[in-house]
Protein backbone atom coordinates (compact mmCIF):
# COMPACT_ATOMS: atom_id res chain seq x y z
CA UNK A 1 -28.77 -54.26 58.25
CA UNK A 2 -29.51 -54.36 61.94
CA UNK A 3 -26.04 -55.71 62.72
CA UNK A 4 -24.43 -52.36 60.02
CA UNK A 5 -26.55 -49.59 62.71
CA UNK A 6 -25.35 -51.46 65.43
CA UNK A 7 -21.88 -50.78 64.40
CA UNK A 8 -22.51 -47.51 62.51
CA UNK A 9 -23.36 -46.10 65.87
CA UNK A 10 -21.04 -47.82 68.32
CA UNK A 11 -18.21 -46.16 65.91
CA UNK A 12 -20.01 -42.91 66.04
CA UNK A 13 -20.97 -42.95 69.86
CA UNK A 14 -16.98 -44.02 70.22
CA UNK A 15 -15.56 -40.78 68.80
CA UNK A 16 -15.09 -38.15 70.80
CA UNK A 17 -17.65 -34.73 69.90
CA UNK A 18 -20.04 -36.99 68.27
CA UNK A 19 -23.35 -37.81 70.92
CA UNK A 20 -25.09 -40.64 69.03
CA UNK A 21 -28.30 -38.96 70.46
CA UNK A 22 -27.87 -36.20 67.93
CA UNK A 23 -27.59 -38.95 64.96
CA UNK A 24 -29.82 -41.09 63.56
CA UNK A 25 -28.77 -44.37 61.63
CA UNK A 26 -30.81 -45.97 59.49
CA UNK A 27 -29.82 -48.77 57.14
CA UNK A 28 -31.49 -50.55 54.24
CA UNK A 29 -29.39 -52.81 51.58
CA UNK A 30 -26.51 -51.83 52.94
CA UNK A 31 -26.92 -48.38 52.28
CA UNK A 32 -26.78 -46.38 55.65
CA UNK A 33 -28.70 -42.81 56.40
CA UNK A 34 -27.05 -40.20 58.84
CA UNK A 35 -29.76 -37.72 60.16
CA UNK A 36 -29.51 -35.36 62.63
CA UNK A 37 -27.13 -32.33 64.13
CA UNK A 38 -23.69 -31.67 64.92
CA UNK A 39 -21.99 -28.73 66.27
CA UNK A 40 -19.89 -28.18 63.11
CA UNK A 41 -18.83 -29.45 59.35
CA UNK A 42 -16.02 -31.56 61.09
CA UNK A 43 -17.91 -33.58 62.92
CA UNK A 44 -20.92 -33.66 59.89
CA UNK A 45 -17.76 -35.34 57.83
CA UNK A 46 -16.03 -37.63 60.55
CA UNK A 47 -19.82 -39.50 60.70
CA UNK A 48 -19.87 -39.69 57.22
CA UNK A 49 -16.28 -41.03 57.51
CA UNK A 50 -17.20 -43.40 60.31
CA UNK A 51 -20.23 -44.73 59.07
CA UNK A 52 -17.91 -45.55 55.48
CA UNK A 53 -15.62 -47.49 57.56
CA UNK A 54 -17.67 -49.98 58.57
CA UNK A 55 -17.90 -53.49 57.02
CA UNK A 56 -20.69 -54.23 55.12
CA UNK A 57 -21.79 -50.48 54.24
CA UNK A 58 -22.16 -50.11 50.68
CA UNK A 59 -22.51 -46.21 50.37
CA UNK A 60 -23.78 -43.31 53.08
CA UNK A 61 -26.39 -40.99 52.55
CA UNK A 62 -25.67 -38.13 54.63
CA UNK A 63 -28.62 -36.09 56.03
CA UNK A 64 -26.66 -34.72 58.91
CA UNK A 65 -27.53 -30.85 59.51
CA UNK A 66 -24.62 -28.51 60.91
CA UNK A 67 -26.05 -26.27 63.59
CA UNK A 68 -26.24 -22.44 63.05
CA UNK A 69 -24.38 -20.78 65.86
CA UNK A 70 -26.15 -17.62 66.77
């Protein structure tokens, strides 16, 4: 599970708009949590995409707030 973060967040740290500082990864059984904020519902669905992507994840949970501009 260590080794699934690890990646999670080198993928999500690796994509441009995304700060890995804003999003927390958590993973347990293969089953990986996104927490956090992101600027807007793009960005809140190219994590979840990421995060999907990697090998070894058996399903997202996506906790990821979009900020409220304003």
């Amino acid at each position: 599970d260590v080794a699934i973060t690890t990646k999670v967040k080198s993928a999500v740290l690796a994509e441009p708009g995304l700060k890995v500082l804003q999003i927390n990864v958590d993973t347990r059984d293969g089953v990986v949590t996104l927490s956090g904020t992101v600027d807007n519902a793009a960005l809140k669905g190219r994590a979840t995409q990421l995060a999907q992507q990697v090998s070894g994840v058996r399903a997202v949970v996506d906790n990821i707030v979009v900020k409220s501009t304003g």
